[in-house]
PDB file of N, CA and C in Angstrom:
ATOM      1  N   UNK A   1      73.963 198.402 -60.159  1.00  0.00           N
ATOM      2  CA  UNK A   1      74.151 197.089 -59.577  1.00  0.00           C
ATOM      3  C   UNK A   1      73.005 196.733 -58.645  1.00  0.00           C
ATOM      4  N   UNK A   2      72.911 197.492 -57.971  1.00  0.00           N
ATOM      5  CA  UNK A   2      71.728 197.359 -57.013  1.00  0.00           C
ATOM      6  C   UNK A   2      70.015 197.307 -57.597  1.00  0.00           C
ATOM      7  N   UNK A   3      69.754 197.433 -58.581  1.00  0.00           N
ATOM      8  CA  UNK A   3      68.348 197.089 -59.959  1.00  0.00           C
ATOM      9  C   UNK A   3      68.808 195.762 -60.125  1.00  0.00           C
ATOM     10  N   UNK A   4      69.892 195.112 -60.451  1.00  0.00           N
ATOM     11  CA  UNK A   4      69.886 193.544 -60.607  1.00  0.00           C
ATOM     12  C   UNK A   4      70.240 192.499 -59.399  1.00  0.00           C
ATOM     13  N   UNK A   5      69.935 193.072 -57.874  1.00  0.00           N
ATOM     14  CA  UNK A   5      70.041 192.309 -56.886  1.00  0.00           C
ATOM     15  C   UNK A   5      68.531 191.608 -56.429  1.00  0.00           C
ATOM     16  N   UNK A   6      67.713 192.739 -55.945  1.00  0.00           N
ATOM     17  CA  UNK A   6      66.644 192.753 -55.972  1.00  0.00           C
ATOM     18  C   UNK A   6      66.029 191.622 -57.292  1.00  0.00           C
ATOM     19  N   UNK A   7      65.753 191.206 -58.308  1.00  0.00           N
ATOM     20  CA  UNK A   7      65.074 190.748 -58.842  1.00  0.00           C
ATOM     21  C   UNK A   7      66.007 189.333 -58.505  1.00  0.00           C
ATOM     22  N   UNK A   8      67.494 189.227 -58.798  1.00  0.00           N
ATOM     23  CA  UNK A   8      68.005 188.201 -58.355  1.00  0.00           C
ATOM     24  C   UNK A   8      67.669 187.579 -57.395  1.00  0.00           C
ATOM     25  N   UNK A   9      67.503 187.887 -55.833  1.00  0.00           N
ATOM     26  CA  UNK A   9      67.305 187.680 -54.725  1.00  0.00           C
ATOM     27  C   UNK A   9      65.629 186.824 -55.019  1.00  0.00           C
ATOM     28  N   UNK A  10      64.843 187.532 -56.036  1.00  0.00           N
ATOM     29  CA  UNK A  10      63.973 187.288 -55.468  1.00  0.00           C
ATOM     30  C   UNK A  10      63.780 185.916 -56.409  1.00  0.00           C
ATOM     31  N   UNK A  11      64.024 185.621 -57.823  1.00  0.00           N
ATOM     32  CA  UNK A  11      63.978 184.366 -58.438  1.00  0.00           C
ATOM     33  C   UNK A  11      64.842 183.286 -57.554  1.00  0.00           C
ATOM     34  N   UNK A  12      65.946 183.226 -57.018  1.00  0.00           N
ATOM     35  CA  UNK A  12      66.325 182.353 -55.779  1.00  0.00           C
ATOM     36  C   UNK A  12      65.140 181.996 -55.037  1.00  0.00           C
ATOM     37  N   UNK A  13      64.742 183.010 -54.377  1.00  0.00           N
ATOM     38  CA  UNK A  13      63.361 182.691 -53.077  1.00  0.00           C
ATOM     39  C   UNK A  13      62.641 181.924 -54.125  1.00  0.00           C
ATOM     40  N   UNK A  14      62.302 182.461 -54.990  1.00  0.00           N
ATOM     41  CA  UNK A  14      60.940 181.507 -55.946  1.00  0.00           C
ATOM     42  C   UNK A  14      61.838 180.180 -56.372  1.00  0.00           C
ATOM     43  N   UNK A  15      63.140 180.018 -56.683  1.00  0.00           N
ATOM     44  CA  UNK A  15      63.592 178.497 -56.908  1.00  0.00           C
ATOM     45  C   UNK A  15      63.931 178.242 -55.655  1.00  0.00           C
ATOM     46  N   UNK A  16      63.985 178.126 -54.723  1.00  0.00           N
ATOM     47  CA  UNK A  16      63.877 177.639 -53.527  1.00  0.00           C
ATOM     48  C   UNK A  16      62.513 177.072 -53.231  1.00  0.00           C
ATOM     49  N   UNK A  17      61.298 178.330 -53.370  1.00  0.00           N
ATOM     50  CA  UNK A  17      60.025 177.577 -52.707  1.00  0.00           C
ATOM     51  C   UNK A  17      59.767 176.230 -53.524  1.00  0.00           C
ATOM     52  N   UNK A  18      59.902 176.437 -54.538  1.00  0.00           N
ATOM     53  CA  UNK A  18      59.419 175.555 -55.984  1.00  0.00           C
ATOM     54  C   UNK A  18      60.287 174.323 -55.269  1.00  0.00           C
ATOM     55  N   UNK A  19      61.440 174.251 -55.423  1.00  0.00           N
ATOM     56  CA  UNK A  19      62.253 173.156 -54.919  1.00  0.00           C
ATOM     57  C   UNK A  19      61.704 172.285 -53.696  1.00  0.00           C
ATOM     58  N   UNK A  20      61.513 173.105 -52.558  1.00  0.00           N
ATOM     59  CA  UNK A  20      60.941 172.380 -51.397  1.00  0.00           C
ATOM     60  C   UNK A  20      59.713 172.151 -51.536  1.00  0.00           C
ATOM     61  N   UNK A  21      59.030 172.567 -52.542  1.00  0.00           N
ATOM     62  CA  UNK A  21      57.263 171.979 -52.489  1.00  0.00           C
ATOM     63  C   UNK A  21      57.369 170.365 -53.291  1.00  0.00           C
ATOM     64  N   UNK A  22      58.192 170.248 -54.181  1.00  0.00           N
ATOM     65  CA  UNK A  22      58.599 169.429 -55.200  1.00  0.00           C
ATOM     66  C   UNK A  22      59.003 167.567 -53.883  1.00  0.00           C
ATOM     67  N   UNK A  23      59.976 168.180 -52.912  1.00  0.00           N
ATOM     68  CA  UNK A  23      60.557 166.991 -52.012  1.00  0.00           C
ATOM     69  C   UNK A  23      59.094 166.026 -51.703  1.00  0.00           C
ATOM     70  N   UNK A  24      58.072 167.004 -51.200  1.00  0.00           N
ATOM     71  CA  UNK A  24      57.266 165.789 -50.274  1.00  0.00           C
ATOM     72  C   UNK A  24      56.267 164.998 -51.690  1.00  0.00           C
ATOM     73  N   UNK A  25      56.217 165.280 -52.558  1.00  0.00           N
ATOM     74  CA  UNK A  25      55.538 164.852 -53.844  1.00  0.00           C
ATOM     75  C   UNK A  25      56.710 163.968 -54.229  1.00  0.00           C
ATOM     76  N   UNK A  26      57.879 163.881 -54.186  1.00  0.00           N
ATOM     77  CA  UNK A  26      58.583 162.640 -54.599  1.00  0.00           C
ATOM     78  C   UNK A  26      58.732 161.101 -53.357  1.00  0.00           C
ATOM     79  N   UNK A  27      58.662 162.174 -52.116  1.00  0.00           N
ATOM     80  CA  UNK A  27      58.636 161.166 -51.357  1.00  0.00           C
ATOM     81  C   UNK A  27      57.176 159.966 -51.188  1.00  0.00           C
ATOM     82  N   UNK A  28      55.836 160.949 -51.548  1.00  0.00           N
ATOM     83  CA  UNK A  28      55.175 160.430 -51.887  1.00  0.00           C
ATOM     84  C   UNK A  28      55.021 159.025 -53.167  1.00  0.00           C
ATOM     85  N   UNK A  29      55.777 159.802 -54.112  1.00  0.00           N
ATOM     86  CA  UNK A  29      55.181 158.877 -55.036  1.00  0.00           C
ATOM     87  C   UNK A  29      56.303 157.222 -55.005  1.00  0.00           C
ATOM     88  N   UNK A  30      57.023 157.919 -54.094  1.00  0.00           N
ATOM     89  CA  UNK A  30      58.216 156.711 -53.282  1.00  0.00           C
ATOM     90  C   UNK A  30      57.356 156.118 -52.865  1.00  0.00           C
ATOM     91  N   UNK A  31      56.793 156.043 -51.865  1.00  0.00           N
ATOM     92  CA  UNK A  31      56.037 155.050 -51.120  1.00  0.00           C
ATOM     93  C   UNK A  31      55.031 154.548 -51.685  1.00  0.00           C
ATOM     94  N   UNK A  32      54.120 155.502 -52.783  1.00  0.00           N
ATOM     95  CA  UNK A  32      53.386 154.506 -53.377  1.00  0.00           C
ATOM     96  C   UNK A  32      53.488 153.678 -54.098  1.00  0.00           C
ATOM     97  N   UNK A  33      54.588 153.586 -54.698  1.00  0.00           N
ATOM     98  CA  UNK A  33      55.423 152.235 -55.177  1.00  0.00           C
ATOM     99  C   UNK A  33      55.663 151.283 -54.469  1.00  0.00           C
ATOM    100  N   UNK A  34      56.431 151.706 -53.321  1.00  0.00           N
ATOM    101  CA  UNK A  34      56.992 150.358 -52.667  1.00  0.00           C
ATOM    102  C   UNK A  34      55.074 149.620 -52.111  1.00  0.00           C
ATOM    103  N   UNK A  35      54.430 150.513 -51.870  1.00  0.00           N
ATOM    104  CA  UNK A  35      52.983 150.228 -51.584  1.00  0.00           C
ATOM    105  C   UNK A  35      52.553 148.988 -52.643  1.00  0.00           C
ATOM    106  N   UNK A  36      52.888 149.748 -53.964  1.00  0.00           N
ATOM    107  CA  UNK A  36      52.189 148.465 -55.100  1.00  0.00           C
ATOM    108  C   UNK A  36      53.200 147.058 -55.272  1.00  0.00           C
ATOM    109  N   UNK A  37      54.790 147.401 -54.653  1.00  0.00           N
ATOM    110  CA  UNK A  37      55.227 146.121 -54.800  1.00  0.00           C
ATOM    111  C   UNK A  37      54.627 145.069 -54.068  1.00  0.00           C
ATOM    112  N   UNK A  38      54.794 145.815 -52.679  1.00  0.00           N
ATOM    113  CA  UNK A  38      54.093 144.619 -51.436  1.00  0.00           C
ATOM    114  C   UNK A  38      52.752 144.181 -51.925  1.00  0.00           C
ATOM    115  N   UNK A  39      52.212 144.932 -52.121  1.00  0.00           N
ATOM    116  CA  UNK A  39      50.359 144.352 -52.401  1.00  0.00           C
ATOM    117  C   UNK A  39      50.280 143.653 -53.599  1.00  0.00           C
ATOM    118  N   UNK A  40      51.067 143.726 -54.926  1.00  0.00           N
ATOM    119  CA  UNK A  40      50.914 142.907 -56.390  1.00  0.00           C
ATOM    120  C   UNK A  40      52.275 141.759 -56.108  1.00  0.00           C
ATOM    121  N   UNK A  41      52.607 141.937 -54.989  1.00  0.00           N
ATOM    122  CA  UNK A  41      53.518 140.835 -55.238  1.00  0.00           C
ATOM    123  C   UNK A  41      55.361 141.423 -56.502  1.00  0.00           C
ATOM    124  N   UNK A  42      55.602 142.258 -56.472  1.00  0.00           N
ATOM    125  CA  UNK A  42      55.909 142.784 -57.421  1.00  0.00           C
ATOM    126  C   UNK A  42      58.066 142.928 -57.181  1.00  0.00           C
ATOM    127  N   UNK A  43      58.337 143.258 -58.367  1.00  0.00           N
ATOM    128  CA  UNK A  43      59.895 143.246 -58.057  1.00  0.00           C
ATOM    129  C   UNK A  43      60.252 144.363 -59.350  1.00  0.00           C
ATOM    130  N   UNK A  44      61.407 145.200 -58.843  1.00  0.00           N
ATOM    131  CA  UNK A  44      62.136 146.400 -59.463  1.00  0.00           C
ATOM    132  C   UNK A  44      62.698 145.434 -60.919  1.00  0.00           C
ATOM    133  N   UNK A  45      62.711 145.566 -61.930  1.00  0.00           N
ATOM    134  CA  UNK A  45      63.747 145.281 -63.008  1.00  0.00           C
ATOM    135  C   UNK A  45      64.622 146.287 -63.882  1.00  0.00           C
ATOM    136  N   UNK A  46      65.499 146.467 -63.395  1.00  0.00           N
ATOM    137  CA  UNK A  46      66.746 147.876 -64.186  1.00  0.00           C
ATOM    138  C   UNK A  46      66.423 147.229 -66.041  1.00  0.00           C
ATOM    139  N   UNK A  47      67.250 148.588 -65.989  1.00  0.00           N
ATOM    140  CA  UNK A  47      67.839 148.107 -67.666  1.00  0.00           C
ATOM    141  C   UNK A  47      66.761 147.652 -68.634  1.00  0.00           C
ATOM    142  N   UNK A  48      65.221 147.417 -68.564  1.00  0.00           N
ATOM    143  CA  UNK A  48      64.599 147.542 -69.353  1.00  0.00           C
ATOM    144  C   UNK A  48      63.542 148.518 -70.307  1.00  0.00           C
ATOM    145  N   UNK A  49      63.170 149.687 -69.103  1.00  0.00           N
ATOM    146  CA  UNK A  49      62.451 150.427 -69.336  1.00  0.00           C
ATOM    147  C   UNK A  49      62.682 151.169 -70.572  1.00  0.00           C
ATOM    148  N   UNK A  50      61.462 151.654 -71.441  1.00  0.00           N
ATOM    149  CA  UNK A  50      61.624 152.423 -73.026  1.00  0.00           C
ATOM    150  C   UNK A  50      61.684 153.532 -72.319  1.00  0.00           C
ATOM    151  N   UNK A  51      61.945 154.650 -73.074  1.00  0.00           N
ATOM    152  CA  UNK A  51      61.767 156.024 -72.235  1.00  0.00           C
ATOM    153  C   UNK A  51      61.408 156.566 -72.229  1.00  0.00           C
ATOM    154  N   UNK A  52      61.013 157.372 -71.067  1.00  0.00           N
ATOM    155  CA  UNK A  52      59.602 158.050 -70.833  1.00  0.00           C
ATOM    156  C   UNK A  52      59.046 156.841 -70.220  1.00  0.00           C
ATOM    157  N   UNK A  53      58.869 155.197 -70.164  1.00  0.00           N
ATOM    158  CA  UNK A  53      58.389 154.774 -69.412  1.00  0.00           C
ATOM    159  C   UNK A  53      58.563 153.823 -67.974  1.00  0.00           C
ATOM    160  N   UNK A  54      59.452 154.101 -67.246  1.00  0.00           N
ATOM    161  CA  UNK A  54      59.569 153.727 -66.643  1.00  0.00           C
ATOM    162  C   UNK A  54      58.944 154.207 -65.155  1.00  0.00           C
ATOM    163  N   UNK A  55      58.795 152.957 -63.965  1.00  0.00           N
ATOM    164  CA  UNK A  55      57.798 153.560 -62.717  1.00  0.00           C
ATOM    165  C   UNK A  55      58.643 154.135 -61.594  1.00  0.00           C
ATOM    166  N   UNK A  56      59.900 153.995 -61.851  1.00  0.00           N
ATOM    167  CA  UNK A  56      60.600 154.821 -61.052  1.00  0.00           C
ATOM    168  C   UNK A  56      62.619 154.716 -61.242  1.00  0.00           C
ATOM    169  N   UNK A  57      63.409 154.904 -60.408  1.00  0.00           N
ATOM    170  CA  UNK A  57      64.814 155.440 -60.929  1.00  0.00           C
ATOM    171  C   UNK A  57      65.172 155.423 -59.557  1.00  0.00           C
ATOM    172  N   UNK A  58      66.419 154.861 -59.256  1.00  0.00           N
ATOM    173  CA  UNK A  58      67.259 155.362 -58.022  1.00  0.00           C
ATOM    174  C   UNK A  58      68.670 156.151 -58.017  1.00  0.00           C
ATOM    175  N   UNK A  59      68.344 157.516 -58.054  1.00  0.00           N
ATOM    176  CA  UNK A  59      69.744 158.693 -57.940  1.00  0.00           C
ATOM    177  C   UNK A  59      69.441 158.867 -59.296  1.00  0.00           C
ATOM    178  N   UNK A  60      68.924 158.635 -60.449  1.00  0.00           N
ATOM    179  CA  UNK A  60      69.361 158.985 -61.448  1.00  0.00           C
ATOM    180  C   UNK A  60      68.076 160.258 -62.213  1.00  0.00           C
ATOM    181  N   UNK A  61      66.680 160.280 -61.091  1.00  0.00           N
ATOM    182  CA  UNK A  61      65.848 161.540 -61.664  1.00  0.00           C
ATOM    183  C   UNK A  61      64.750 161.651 -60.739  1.00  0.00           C
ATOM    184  N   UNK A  62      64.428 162.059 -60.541  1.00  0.00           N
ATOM    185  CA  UNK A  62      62.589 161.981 -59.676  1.00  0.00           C
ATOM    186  C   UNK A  62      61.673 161.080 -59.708  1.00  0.00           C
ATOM    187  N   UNK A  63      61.618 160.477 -60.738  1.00  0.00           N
ATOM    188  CA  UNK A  63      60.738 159.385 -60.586  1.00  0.00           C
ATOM    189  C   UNK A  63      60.129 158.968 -61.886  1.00  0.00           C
ATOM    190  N   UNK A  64      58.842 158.350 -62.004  1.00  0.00           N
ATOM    191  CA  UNK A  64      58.397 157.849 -62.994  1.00  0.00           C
ATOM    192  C   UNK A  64      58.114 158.968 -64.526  1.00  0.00           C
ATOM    193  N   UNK A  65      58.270 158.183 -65.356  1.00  0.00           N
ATOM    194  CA  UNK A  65      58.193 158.536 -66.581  1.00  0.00           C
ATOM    195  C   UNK A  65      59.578 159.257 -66.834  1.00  0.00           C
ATOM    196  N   UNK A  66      60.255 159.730 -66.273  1.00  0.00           N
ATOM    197  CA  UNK A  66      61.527 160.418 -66.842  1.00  0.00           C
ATOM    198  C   UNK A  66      62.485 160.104 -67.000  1.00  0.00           C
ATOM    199  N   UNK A  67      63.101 158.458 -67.365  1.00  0.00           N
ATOM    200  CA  UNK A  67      63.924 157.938 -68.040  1.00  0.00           C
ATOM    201  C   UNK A  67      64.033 158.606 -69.289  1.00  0.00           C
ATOM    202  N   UNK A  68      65.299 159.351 -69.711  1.00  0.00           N
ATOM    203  CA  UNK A  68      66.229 159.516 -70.996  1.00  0.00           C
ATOM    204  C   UNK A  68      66.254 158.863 -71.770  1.00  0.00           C
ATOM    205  N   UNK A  69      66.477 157.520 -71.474  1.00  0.00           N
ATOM    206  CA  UNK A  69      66.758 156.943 -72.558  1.00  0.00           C
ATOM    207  C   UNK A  69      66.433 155.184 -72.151  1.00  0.00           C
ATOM    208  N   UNK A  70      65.949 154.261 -73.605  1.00  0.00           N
ATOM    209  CA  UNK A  70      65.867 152.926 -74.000  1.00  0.00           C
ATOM    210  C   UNK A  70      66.794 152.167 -72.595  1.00  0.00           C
ATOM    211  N   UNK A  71      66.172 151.327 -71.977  1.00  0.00           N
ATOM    212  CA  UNK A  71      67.320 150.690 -71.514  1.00  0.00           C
ATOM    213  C   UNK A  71      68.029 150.963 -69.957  1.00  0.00           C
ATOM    214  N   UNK A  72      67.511 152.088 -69.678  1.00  0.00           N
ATOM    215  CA  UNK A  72      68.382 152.860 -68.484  1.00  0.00           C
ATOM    216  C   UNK A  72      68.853 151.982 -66.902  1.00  0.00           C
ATOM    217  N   UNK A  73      69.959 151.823 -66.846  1.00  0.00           N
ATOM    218  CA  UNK A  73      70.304 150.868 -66.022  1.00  0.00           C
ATOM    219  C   UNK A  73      70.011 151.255 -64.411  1.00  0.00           C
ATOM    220  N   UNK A  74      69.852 152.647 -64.505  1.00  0.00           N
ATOM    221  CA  UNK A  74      69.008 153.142 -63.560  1.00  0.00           C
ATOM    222  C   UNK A  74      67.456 153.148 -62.945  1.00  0.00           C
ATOM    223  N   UNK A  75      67.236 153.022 -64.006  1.00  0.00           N
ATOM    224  CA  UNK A  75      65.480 153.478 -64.032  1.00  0.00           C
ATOM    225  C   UNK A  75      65.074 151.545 -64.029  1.00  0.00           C
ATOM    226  N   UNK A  76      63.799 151.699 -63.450  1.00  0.00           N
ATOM    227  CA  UNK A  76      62.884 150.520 -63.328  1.00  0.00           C
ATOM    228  C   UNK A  76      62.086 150.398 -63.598  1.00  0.00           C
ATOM    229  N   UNK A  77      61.206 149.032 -63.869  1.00  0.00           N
ATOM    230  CA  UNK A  77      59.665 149.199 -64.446  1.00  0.00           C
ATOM    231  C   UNK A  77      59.199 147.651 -63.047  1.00  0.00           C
ATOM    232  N   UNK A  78      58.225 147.814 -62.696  1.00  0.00           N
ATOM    233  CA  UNK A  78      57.979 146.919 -61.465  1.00  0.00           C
ATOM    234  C   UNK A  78      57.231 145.839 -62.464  1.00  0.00           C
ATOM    235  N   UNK A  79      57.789 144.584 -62.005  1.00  0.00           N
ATOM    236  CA  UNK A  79      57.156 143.309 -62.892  1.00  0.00           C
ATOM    237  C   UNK A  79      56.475 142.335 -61.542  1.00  0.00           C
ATOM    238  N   UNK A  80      55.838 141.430 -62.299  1.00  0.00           N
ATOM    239  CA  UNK A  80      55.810 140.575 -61.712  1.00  0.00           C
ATOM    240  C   UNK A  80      57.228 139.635 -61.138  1.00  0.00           C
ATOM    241  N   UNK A  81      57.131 139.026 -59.741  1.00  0.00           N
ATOM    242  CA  UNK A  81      58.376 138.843 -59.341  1.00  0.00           C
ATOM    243  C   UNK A  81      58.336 137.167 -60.221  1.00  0.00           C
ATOM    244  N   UNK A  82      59.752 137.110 -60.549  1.00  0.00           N
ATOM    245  CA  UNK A  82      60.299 136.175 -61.222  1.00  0.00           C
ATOM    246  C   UNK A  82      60.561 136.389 -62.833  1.00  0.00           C
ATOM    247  N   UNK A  83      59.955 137.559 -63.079  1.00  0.00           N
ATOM    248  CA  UNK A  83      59.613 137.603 -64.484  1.00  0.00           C
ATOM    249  C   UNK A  83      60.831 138.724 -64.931  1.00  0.00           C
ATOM    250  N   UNK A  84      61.918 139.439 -63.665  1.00  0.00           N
ATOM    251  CA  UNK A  84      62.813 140.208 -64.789  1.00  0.00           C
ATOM    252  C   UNK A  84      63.761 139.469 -65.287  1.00  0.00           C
ATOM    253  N   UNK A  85      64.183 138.091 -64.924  1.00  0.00           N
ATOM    254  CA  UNK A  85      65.090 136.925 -65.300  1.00  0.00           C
ATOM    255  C   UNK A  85      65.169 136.388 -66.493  1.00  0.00           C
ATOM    256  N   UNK A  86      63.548 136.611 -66.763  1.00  0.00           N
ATOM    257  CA  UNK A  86      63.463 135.990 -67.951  1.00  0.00           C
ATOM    258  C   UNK A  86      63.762 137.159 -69.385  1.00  0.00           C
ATOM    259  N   UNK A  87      63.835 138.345 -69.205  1.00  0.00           N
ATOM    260  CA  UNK A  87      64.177 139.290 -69.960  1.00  0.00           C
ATOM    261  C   UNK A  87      65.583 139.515 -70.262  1.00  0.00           C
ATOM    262  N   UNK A  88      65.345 139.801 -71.409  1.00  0.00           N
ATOM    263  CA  UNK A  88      66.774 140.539 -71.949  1.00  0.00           C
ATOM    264  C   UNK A  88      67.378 141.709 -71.459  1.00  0.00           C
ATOM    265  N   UNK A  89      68.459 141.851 -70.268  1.00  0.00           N
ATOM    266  CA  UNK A  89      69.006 142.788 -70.075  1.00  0.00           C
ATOM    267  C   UNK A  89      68.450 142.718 -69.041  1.00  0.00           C
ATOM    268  N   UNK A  90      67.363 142.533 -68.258  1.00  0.00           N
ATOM    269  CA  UNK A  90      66.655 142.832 -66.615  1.00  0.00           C
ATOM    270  C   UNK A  90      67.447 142.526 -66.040  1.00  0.00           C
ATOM    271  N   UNK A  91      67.583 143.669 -64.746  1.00  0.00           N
ATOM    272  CA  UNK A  91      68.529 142.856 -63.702  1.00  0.00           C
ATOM    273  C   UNK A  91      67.971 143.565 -62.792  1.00  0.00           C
ATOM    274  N   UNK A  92      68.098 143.069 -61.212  1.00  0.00           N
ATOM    275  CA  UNK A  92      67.058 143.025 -60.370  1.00  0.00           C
ATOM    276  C   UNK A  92      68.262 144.087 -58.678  1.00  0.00           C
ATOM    277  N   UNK A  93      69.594 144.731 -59.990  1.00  0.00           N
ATOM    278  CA  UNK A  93      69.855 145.508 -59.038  1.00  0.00           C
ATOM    279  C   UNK A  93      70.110 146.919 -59.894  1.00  0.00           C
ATOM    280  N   UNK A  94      69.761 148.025 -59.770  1.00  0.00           N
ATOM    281  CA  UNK A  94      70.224 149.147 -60.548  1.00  0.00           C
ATOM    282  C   UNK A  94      71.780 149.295 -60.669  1.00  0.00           C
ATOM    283  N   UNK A  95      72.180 150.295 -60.953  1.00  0.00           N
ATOM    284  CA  UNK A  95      73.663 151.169 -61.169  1.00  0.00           C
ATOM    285  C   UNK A  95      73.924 151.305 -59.870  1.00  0.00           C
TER     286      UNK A  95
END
């Protein structure tokens, strides 16, 4: 029992470090978004993004590009403001 603690113990420590290096790289790429809304003039639109492309997600993954799936009512793609209205399915509040 004691041969499978030791290696246990120690893949925890390594998914732990991995985990906390991961936080300040999302918080980053948080702000550089809200950065490009203010400066392009820009607005969140849910529910349209293809997948794999969307510029970011709220609660539903880390961030850009990792929408699942067509459509995700979660995930966002930043438009020009006025322009998710005019789309099929855009809506300008997530899940």
């Amino acid at each position: 029992m004691n041969k499978l603690v030791a290696p246990s113990a120690l893949a925890v420590a390594v998914g732990l470090a991995l985990a906390a290096q991961a936080l300040p790289v999302k918080a980053q790429v948080t702000q550089q978004t809200m950065e490009r809304v203010a400066k392009y003039n820009l607005e969140k639109c849910y529910g349209i993004a293809a997948k794999g492309k969307n510029d970011c997600a709220e609660g539903a993954h880390s961030c850009a590009g990792q929408a699942t799936v067509d459509r995700d009512n979660g995930s966002f793609v930043l438009l020009p403001k006025g322009d998710c209205s005019k789309i099929a399915g855009g809506n300008l509040k997530g899940e």
